[in-house]
C-alpha atoms as a PDB file:
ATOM      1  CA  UNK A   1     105.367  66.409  77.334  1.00  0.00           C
ATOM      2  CA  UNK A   2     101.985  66.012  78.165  1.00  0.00           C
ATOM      3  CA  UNK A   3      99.667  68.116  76.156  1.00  0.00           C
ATOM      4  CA  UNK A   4      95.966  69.472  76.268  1.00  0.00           C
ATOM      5  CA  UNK A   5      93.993  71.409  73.678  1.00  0.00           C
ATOM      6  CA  UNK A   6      90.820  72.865  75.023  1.00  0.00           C
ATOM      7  CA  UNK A   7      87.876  74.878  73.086  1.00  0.00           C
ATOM      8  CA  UNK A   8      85.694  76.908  75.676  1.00  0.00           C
ATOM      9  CA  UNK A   9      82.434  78.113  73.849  1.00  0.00           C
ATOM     10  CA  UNK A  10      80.353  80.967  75.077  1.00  0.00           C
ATOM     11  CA  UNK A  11      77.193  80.470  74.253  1.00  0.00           C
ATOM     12  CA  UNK A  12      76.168  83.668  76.543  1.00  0.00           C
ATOM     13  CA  UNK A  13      78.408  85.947  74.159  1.00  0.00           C
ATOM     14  CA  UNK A  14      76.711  87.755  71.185  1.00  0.00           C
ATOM     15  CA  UNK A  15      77.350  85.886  67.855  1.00  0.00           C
ATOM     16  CA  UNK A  16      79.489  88.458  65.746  1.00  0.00           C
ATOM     17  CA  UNK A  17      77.528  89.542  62.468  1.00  0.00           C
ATOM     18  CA  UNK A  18      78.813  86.198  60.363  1.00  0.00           C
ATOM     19  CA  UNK A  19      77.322  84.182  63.164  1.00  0.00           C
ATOM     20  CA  UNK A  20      80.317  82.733  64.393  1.00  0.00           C
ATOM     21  CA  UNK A  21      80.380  81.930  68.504  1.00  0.00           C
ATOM     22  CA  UNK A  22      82.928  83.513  70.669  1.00  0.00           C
ATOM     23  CA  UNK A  23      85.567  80.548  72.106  1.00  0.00           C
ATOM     24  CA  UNK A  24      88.185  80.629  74.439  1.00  0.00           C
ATOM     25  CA  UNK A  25      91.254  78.478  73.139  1.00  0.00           C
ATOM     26  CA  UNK A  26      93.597  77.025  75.662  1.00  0.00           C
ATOM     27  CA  UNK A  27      96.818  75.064  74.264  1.00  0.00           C
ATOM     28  CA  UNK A  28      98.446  73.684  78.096  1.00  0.00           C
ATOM     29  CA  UNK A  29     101.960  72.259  77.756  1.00  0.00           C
ATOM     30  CA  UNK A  30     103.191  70.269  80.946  1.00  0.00           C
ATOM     31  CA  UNK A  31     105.905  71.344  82.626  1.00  0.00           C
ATOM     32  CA  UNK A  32     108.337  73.028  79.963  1.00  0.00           C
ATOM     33  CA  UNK A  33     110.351  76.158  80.395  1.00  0.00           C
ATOM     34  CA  UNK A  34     108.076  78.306  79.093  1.00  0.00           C
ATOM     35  CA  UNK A  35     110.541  80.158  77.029  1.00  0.00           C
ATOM     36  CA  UNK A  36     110.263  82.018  73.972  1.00  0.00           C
ATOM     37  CA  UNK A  37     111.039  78.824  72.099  1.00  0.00           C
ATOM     38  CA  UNK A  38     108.528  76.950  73.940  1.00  0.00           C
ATOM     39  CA  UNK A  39     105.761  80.021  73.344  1.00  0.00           C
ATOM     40  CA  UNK A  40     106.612  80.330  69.738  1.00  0.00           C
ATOM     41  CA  UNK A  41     106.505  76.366  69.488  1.00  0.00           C
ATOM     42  CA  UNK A  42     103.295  76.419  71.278  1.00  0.00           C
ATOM     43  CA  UNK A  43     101.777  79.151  68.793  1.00  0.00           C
ATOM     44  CA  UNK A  44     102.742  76.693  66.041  1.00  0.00           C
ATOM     45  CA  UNK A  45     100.563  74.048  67.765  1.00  0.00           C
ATOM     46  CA  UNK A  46      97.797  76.624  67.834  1.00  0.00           C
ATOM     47  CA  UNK A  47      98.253  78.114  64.620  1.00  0.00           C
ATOM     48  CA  UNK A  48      98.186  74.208  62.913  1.00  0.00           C
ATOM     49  CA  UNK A  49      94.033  74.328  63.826  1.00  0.00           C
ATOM     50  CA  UNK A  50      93.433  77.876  63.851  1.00  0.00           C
ATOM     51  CA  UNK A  51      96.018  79.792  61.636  1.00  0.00           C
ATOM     52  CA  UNK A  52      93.932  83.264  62.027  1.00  0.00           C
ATOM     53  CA  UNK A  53      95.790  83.441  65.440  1.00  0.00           C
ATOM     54  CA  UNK A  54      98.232  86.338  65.810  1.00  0.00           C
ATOM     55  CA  UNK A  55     101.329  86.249  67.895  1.00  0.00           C
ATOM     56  CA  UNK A  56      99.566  89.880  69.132  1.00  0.00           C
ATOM     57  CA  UNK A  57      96.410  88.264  70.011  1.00  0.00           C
ATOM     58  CA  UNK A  58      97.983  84.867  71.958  1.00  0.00           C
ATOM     59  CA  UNK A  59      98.258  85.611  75.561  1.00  0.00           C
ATOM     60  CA  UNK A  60     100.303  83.054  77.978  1.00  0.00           C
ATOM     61  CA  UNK A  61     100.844  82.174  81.607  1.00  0.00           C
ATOM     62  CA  UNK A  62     101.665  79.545  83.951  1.00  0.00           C
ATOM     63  CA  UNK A  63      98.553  77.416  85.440  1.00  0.00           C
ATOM     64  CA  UNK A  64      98.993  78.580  89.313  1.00  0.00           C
ATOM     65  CA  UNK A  65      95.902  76.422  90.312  1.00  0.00           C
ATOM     66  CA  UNK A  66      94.381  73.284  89.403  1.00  0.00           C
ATOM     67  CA  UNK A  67      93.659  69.434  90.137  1.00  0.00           C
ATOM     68  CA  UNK A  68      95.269  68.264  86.715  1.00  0.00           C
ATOM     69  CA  UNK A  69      97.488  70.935  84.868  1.00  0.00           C
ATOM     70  CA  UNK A  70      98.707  73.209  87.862  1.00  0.00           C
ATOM     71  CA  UNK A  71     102.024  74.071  86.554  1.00  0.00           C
ATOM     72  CA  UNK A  72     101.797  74.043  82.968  1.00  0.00           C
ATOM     73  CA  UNK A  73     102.438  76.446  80.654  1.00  0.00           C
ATOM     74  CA  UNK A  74      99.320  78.090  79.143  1.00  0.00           C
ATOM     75  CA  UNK A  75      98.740  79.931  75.621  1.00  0.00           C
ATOM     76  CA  UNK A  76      94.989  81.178  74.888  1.00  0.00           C
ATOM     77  CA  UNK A  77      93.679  82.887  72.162  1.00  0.00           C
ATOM     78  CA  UNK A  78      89.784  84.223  71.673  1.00  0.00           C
ATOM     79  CA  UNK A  79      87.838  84.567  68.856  1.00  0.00           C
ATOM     80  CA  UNK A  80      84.756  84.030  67.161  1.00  0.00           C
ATOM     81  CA  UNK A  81      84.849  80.861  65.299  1.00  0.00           C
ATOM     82  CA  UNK A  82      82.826  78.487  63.316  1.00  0.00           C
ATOM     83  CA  UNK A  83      81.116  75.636  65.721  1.00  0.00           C
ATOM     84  CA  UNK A  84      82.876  72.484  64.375  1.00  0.00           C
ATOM     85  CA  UNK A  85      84.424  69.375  65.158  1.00  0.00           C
ATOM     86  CA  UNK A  86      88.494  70.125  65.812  1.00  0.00           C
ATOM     87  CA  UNK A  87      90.007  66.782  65.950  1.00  0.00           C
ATOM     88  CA  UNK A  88      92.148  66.596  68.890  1.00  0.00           C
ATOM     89  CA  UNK A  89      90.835  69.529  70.565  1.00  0.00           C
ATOM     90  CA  UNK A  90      88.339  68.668  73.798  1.00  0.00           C
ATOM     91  CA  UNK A  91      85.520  71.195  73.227  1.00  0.00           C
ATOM     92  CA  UNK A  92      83.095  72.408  76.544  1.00  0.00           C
ATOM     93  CA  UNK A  93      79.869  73.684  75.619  1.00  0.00           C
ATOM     94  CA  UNK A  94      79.499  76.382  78.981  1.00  0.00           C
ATOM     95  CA  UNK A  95      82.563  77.867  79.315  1.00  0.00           C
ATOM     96  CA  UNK A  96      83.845  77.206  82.075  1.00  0.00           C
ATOM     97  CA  UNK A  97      87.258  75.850  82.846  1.00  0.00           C
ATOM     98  CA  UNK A  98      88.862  74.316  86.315  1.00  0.00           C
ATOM     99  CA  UNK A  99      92.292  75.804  86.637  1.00  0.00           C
ATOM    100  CA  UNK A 100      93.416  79.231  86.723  1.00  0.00           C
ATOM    101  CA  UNK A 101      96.205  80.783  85.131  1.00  0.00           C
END
């Protein structure tokens, strides 16, 4: 299944008080069942990068509009994080995303 891991920063959120920058994190799966197999699979996914993550602070959808993922199932998670490199993660500087979920 086709697979996308996205890093949104938000440079025009606050820093928190260790300095780390808020960032949306968007895990897209293509075309699964979205089941809870598939969610708690996808959490894994997340988790393997970022294992702060909580089941109670993952949120998930289906992308209902886009060019390129419109369809696919959808986990995000927000947090302040450090500003690194995440290998295999595409990181966007602004924030902004072009699908909606």
């Amino acid at each position: 299944m086709e697979t996308h891991k996205y890093i949104y920063w938000r440079p025009d959120m606050k820093r928190n008080e260790a300095g780390l920058m808020f960032a949306n994190v968007h895990l897209l799966v293509g075309y699964n069942q979205a089941s809870l197999t598939d969610l708690r699979e996808m959490a894994d996914v997340l988790r393997e990068t970022f294992p702060q993550a909580t089941d109670e602070e993952i949120q998930y959808g289906k992308v209902f509009e886009s060019s390129m993922v419109q369809g696919f199932t959808i986990i995000t998670w927000a947090s302040h994080i450090p500003e690194a490199e995440y290998p295999g993660w595409t990181q966007f500087k602004d924030g902004r995303m072009d699908y909606y979920w």
